[in-house]
Protein backbone atom coordinates (compact mmCIF):
# COMPACT_ATOMS: atom_id res chain seq x y z
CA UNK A 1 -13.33 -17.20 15.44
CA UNK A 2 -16.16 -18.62 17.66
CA UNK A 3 -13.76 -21.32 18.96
CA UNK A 4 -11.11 -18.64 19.89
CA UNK A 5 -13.53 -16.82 22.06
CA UNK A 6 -16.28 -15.04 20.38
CA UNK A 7 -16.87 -12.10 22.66
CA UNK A 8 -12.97 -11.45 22.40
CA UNK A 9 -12.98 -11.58 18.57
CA UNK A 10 -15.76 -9.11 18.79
CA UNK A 11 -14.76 -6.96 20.78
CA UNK A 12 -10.87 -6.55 19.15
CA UNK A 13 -12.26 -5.71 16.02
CA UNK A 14 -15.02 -3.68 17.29
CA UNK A 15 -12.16 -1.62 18.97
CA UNK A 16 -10.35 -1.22 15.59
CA UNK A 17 -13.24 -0.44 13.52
CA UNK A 18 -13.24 2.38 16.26
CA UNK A 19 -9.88 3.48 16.17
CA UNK A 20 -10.52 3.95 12.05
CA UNK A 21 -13.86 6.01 12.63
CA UNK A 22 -12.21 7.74 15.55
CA UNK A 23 -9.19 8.96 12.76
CA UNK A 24 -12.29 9.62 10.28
CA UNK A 25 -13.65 12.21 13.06
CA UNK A 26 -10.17 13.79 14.02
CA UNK A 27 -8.32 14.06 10.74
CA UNK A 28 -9.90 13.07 7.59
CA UNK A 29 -13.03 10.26 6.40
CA UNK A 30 -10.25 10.62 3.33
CA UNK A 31 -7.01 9.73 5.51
CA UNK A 32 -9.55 6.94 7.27
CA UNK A 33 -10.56 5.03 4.11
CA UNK A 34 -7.00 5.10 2.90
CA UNK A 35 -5.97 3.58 6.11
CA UNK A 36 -8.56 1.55 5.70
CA UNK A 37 -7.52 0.23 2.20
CA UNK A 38 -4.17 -0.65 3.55
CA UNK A 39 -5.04 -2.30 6.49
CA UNK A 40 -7.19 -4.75 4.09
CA UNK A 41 -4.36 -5.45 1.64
CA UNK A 42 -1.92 -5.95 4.63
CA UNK A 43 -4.37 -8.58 6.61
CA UNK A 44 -4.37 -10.58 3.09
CA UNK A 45 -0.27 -10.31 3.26
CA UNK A 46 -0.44 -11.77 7.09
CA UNK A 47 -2.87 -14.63 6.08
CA UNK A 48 -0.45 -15.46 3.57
CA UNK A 49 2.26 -15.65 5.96
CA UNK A 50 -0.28 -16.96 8.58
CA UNK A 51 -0.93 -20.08 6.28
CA UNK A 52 3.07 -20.84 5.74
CA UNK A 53 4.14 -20.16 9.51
CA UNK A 54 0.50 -20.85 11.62
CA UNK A 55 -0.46 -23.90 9.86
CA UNK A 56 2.95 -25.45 8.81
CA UNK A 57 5.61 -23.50 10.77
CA UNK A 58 7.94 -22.48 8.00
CA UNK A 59 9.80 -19.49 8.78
CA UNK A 60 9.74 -17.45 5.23
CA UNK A 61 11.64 -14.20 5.86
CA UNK A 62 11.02 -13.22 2.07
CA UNK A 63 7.94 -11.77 2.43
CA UNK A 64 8.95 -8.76 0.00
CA UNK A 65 9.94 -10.60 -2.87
CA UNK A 66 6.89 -12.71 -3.39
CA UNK A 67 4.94 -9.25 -2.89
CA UNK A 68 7.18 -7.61 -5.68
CA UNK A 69 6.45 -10.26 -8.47
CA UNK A 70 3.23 -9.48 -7.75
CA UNK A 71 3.19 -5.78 -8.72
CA UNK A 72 5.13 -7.30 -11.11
CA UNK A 73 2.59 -8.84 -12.37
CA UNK A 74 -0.02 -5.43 -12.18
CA UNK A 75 2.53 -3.95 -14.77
CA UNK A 76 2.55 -6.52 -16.98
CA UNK A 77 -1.18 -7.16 -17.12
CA UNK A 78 -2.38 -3.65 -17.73
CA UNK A 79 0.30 -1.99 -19.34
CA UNK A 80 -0.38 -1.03 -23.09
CA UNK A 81 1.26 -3.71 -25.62
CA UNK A 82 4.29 -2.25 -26.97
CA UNK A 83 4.76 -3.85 -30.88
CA UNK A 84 8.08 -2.07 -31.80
CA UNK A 85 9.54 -3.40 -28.58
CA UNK A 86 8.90 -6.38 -29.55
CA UNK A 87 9.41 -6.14 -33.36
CA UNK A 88 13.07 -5.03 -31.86
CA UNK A 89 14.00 -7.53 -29.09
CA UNK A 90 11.21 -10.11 -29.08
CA UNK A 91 12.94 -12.62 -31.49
CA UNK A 92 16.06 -12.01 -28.97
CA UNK A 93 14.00 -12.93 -26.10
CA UNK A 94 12.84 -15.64 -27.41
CA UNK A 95 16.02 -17.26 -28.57
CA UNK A 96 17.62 -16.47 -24.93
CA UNK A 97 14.58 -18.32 -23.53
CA UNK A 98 14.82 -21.41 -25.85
CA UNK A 99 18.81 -21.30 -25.26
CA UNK A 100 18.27 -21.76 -21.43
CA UNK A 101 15.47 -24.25 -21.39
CA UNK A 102 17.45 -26.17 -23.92
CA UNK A 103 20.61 -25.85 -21.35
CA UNK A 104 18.73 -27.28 -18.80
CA UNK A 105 17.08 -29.86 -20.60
CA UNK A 106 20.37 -30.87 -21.59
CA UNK A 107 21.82 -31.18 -18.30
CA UNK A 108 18.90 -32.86 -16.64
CA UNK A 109 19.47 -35.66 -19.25
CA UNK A 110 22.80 -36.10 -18.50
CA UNK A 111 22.57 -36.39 -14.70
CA UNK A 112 20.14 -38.79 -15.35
CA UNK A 113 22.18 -41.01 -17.85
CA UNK A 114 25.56 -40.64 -15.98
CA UNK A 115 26.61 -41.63 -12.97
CA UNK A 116 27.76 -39.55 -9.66
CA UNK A 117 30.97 -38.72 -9.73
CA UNK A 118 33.64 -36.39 -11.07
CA UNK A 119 32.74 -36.19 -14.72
CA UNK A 120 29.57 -35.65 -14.21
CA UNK A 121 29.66 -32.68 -12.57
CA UNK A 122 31.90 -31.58 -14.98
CA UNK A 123 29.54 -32.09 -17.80
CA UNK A 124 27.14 -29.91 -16.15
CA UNK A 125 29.35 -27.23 -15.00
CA UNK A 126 30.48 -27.30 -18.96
CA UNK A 127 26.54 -27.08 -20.20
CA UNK A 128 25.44 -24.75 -17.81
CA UNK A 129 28.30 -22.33 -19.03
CA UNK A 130 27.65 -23.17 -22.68
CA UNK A 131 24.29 -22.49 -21.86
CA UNK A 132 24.76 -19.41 -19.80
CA UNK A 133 27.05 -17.78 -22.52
CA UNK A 134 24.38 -19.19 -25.74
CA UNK A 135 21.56 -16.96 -24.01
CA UNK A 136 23.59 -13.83 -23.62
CA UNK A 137 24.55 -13.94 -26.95
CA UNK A 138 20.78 -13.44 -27.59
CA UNK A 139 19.71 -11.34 -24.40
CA UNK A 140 21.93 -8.75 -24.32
CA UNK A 141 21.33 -6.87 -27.88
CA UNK A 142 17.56 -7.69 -27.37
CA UNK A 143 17.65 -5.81 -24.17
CA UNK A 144 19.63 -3.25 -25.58
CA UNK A 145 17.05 -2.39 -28.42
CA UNK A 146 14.31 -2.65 -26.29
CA UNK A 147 15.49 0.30 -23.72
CA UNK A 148 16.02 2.09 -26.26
CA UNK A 149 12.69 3.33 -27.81
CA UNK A 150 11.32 5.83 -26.14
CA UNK A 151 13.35 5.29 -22.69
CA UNK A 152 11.98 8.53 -21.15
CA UNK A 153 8.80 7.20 -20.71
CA UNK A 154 8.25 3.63 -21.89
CA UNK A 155 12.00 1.80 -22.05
CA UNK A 156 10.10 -1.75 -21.45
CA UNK A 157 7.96 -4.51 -23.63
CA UNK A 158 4.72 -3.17 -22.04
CA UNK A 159 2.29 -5.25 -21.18
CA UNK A 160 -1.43 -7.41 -22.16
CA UNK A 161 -3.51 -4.39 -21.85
CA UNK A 162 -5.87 -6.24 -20.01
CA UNK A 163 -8.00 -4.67 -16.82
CA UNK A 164 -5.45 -4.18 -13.75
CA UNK A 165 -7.93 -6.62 -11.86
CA UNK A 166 -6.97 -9.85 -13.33
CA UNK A 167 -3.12 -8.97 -12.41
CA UNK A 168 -4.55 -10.41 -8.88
CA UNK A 169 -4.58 -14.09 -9.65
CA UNK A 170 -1.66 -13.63 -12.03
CA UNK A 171 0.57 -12.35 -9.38
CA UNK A 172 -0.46 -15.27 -7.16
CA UNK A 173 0.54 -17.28 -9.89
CA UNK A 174 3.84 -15.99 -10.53
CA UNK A 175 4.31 -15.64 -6.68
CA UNK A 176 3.63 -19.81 -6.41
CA UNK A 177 5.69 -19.99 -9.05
CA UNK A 178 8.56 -18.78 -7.65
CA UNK A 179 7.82 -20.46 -4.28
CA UNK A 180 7.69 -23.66 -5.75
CA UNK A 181 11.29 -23.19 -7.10
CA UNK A 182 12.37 -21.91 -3.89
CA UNK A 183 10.62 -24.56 -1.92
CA UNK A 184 12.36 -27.48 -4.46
CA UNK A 185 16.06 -25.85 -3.13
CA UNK A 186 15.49 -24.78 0.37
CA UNK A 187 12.47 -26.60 2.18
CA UNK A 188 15.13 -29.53 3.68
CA UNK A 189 17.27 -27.23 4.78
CA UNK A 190 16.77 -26.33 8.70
CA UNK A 191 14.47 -23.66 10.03
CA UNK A 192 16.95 -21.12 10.41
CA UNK A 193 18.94 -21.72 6.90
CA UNK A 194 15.64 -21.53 5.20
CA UNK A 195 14.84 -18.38 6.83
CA UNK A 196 18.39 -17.28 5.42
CA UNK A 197 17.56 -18.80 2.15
CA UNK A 198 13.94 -17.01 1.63
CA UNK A 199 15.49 -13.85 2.79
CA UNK A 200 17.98 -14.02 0.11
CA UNK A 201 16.07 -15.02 -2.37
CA UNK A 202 13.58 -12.60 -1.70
CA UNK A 203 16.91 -9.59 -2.38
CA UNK A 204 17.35 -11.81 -5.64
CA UNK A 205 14.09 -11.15 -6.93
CA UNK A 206 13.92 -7.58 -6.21
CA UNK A 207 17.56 -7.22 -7.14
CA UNK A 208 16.34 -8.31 -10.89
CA UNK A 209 13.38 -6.11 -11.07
CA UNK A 210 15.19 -3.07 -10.15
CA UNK A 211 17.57 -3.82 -12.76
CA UNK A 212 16.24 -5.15 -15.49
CA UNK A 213 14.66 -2.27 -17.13
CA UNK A 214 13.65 -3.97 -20.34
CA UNK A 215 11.01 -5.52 -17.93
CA UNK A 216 8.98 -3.19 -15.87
CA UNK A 217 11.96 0.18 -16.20
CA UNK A 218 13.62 -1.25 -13.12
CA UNK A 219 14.21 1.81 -10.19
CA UNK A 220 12.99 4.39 -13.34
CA UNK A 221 9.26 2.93 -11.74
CA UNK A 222 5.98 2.51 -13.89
CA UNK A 223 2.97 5.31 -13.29
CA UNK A 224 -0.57 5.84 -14.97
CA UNK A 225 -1.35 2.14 -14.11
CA UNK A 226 -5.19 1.51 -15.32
CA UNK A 227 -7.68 1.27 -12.13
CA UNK A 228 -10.78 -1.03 -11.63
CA UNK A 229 -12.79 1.87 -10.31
CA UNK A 230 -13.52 5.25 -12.06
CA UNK A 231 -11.49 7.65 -11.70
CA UNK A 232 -12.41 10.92 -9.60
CA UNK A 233 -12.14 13.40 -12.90
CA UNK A 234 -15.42 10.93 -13.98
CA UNK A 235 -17.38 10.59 -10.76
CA UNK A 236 -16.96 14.66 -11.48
CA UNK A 237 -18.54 15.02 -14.41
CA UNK A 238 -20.88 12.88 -13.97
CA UNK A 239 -24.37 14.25 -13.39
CA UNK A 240 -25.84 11.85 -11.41
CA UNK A 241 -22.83 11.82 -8.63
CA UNK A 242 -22.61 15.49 -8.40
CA UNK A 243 -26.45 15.60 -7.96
CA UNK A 244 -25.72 12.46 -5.42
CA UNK A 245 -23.22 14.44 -3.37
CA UNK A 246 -25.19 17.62 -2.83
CA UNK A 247 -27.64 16.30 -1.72
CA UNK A 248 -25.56 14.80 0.88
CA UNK A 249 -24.25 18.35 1.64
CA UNK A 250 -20.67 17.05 0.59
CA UNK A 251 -18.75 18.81 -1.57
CA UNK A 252 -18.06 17.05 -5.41
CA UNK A 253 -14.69 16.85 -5.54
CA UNK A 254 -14.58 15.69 -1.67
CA UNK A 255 -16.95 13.26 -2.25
CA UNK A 256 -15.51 11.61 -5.68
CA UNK A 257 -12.39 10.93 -3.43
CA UNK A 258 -13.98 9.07 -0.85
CA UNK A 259 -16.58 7.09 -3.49
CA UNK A 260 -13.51 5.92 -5.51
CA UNK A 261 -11.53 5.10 -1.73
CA UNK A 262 -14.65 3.12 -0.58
CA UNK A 263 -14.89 1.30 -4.14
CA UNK A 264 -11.17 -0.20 -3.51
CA UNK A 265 -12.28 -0.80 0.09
CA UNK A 266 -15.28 -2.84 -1.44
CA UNK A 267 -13.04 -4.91 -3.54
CA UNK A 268 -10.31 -5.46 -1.27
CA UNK A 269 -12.62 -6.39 1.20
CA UNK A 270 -14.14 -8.86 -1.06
CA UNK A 271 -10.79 -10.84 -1.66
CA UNK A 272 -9.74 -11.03 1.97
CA UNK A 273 -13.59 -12.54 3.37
CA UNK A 274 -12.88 -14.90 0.16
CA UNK A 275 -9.49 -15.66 1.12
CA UNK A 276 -10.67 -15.88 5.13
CA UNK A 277 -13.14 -18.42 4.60
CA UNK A 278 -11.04 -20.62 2.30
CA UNK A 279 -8.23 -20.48 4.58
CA UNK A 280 -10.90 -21.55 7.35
CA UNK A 281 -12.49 -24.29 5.63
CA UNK A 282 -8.64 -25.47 5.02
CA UNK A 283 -7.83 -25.22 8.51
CA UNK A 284 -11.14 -27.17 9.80
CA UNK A 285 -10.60 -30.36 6.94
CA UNK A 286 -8.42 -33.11 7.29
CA UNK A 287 -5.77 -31.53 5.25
CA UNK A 288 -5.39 -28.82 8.18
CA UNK A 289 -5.23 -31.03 10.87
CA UNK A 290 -2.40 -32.92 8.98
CA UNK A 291 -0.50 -29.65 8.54
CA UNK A 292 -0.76 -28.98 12.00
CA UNK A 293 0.02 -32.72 12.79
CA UNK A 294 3.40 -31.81 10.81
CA UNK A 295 4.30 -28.58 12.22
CA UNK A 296 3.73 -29.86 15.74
CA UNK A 297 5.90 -33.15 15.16
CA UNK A 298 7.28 -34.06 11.89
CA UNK A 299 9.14 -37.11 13.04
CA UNK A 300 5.85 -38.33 14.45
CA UNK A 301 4.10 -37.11 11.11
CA UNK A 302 6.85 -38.98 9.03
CA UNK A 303 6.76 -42.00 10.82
CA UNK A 304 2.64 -42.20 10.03
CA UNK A 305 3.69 -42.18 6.26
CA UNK A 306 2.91 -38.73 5.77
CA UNK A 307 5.33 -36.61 3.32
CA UNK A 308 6.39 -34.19 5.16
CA UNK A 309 8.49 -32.24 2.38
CA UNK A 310 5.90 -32.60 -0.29
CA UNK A 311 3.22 -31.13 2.06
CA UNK A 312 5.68 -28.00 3.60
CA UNK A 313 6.28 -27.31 -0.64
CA UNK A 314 2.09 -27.42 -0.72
CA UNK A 315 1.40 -25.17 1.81
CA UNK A 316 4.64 -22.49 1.27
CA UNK A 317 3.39 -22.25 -2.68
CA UNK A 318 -0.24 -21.42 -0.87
CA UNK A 319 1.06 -18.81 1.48
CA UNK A 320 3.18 -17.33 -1.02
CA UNK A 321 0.26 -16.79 -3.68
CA UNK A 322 -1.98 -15.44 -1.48
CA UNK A 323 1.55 -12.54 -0.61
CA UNK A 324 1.79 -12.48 -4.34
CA UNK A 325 -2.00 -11.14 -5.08
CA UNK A 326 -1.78 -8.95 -2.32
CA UNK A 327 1.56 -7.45 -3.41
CA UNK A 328 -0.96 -6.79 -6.95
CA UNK A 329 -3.26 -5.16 -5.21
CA UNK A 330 -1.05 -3.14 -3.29
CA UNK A 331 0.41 -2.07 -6.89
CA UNK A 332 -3.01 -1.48 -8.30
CA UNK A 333 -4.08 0.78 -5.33
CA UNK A 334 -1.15 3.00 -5.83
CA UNK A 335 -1.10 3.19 -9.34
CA UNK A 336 2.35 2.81 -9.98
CA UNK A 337 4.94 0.27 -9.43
CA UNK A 338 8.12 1.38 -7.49
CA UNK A 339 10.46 -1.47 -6.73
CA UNK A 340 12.94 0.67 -4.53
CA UNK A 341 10.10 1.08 -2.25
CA UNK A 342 10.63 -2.75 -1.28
CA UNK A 343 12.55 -3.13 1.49
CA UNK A 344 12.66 -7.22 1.99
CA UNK A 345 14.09 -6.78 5.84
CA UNK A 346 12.18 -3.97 7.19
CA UNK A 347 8.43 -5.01 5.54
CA UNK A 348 8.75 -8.49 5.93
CA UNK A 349 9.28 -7.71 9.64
CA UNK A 350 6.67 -6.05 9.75
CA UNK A 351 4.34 -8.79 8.67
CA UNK A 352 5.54 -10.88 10.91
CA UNK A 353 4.83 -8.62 13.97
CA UNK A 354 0.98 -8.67 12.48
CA UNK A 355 1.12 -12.36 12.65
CA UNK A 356 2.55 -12.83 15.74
CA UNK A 357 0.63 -10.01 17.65
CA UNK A 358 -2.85 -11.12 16.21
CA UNK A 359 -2.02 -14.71 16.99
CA UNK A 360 0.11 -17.23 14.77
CA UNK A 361 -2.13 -19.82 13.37
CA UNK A 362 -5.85 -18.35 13.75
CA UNK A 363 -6.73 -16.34 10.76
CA UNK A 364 -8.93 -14.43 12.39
CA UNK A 365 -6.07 -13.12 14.35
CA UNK A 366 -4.07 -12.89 11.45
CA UNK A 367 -5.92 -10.37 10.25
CA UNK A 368 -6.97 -8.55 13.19
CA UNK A 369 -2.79 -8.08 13.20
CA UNK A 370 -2.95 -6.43 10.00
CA UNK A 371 -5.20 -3.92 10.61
CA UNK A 372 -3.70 -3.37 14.13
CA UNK A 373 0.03 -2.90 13.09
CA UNK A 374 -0.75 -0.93 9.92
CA UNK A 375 -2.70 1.35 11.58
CA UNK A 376 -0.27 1.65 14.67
CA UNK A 377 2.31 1.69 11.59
CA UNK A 378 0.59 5.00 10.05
CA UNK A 379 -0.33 6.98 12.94
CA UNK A 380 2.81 6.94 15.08
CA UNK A 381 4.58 9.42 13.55
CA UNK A 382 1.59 11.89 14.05
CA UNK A 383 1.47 10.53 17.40
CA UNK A 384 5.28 11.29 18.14
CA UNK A 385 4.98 14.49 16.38
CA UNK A 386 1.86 15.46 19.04
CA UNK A 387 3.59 14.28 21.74
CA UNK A 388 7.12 16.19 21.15
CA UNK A 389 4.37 19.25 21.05
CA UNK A 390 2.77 18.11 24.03
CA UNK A 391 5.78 17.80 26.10
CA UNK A 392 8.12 20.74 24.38
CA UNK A 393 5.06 23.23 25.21
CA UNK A 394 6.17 22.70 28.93
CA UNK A 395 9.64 22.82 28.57
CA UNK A 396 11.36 26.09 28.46
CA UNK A 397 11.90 27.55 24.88
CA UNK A 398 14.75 26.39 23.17
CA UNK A 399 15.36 23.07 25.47
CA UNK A 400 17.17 20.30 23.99
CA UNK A 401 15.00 17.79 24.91
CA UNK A 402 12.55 19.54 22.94
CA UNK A 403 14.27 19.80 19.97
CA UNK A 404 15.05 15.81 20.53
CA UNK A 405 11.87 14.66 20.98
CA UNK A 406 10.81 16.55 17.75
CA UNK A 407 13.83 15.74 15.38
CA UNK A 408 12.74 11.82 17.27
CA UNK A 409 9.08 11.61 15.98
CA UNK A 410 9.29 10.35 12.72
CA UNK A 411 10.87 7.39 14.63
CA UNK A 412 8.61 6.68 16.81
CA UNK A 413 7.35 3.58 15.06
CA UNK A 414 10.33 1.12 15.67
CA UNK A 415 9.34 2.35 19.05
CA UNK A 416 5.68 1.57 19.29
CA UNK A 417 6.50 -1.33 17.43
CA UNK A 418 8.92 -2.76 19.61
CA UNK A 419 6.49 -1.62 22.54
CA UNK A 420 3.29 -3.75 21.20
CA UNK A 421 5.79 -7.18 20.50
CA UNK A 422 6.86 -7.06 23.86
CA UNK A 423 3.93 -6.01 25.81
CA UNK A 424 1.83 -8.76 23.73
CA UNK A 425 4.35 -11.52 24.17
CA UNK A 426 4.75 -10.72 27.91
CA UNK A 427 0.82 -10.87 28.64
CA UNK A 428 -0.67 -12.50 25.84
CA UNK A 429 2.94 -14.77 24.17
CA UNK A 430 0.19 -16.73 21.72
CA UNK A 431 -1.34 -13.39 20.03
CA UNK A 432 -4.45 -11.14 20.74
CA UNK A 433 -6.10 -13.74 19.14
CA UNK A 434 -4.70 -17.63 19.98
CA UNK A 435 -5.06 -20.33 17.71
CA UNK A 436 -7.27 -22.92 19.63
CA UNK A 437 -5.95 -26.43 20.14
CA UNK A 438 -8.09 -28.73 18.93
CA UNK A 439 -8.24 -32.34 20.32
């Protein structure tokens, strides 16, 4: 950040760390902290992006579906292990696995034996259905008996049991995962198709885990996910914290609220200065300035025997782990995984408005644009809702501007939204925050 103009840097987030006390003071320290929370887990999605589109310049309009498998992955971490499910479709599962890997096993031997031309593509379009069929054969009953114990509440295989906090690294994992099959099919394709491509893929993903309910019970949603931090009933009945928080003069029950809200704030914080200062340390090496080498000319980069396709698929797995363990800590903070809550158009805009407002390709500003736009995000429908009060109270009674402005408010945030993009690309087009050029 010192390169980009300490005293700026400072003095942005000294402004935000404002606006959040200022909200403590006017509504809630309870509403503030949970702001709070969000805006940490959203800088961590914007670094992710940061990394794929400030460092490399790959346009990833997926955002969503790399944050799904991660609460994906918070479900099938901490859930409780289900053995009937298993004792009932497991075997099924299994065989529908083994059926497709042997499929494409199968077919990748074959292109390799046989040469281009019309019979070999017809030897794979005749495996791959084979193949396709073979592992429906198997899938379908498993799934079948599987939704059907106990579908009012459970439905699903379950999960490890295991603490919700490992789920973080797991979802990055399955998040590079998937990137690195998406990457392998759409990072030749041109800017624009692979922002198509990503965008699509992203409804693909989500698609399947609203619909597959054998997995995490699809749109039906999974609640009572485990917590790393106590819960508030505990912090209650606990001696020592109710002794704690009179003292204070706070109220028990108050104060367990904001303890446990500050504990996720602790950990979440944690992740993203970890995150920050690997991310910085990347930018700074060699490897950083050959990423930015690439993004700024890859013809140029190319020509100095650099591989530019294997280094876009290295840096779009990176960016898209670092969405996937933020999409797992996103599920763990709510406590319950809801996948027709992700919207792959309207959220992955919105990450891409933090990045570009906070300044594409400096972390720093990365993140600054996650707390700014989530916060802006939040409080502009209170905002429209105080200003259609403001304005209505000196309009005569029953005016239809009135009644507009207040049927309006909860739309206000495409507004301010639009608002802050153009104001910040008309006076500052590189971000609150620019990346500095280094020569």
């Amino acid at each position: 950040m010192a390169g980009n103009g300490l005293g700026r840097g400072l003095a942005a987030f000294g402004a935000m760390a404002a606006l959040l006390i200022a909200v403590g003071y006017a509504q809630s320290w309870s509403v503030s902290l949970a702001m709070l929370n969000l805006c940490l887990i959203s800088a961590i999605m914007a670094l992710g992006l940061n990394i794929q589109w400030g460092y490399a310049g790959l346009f990833n309009a997926g955002v969503m579906g790399f944050v799904a498998l991660g609460g994906l992955a918070a479900v099938l971490v901490s859930e409780p292990f289900r053995p009937e499910a298993w004792r009932a479709g497991g075997a099924g599962l299994g065989a529908a696995a083994a059926s497709a890997l042997a499929a494409a096993a199968l077919i990748a031997a074959l292109r390799r034996r046989m040469r281009p031309g019309p019979a070999r593509g017809t030897m794979t379009a005749i495996l791959a259905m084979g193949g396709y069929a073979l592992a429906r054969h198997f899938f379908d009953p498993a799934v079948e008996a599987i939704e059907a114990i106990d579908p009012s509440s459970a439905g699903n295989i379950g999960g490890l049991g295991l603490p919700i906090i490992l789920s973080w690294p797991v979802g990055g994992l399955f998040a590079a995962a998937a990137a690195w099959l998406v990457g392998k099919i759409a990072l030749g394709l041109r800017s624009d198709y692979l922002a198509i491509a990503t965008l699509g893929i992203s409804e693909i993903i989500i698609a399947i885990i609203k619909n597959e309910d054998w997995l995490a019970r699809g749109v039906k949603n999974v609640s009572g996910l485990s917590r790393p931090v106590p819960y508030e009933l505990e912090l209650q009945q606990s001696a020592w914290f109710v002794a704690k928080a009179q003292s204070w003069g706070l109220d028990p029950a108050e104060a367990s609220g904001l303890a446990v809200k500050a504990m996720y704030a602790g950990l979440f914080a944690a992740v993203l200065l970890a995150i920050l200062w690997l991310a910085e340390r990347a930018l700074r090496s060699p490897w950083g300035r050959m990423m930015r080498a690439i993004r700024d000319n890859e013809h140029a980069a190319a020509a100095m025997g650099k591989d530019v396709t294997a280094r876009h698929l290295q840096v779009f797995v990176l960016g898209s782990a670092v969405i996937g363990m933020a999409g797992a800590m996103l599920t763990t903070l709510d406590g319950q995984f809801t996948p027709g809550t992700y919207n792959p158009l309207r959220y992955t805009f919105l990450i891409w408005v933090m990045v570009i407002v906070g300044g594409s390709g400096n972390n720093w500003g990365a993140v600054l644009g996650g707390f700014l736009i989530w916060f802006v995000w939040v409080q502009a429908e209170p905002a429209g809702l105080m200003l259609a009060e403001t304005v209505g109270a000196l309009l005569p009674e029953g005016s239809p501007l009135a009644q507009a402005l207040s049927e309006g408010a909860p739309h206000m945030r495409m507004i301010f939204m639009g608002l802050i993009l153009l104001l910040v690309l008309r006076f500052a087009p590189r971000g609150i925050l620019p990346e500095k050029i280094r020569r």
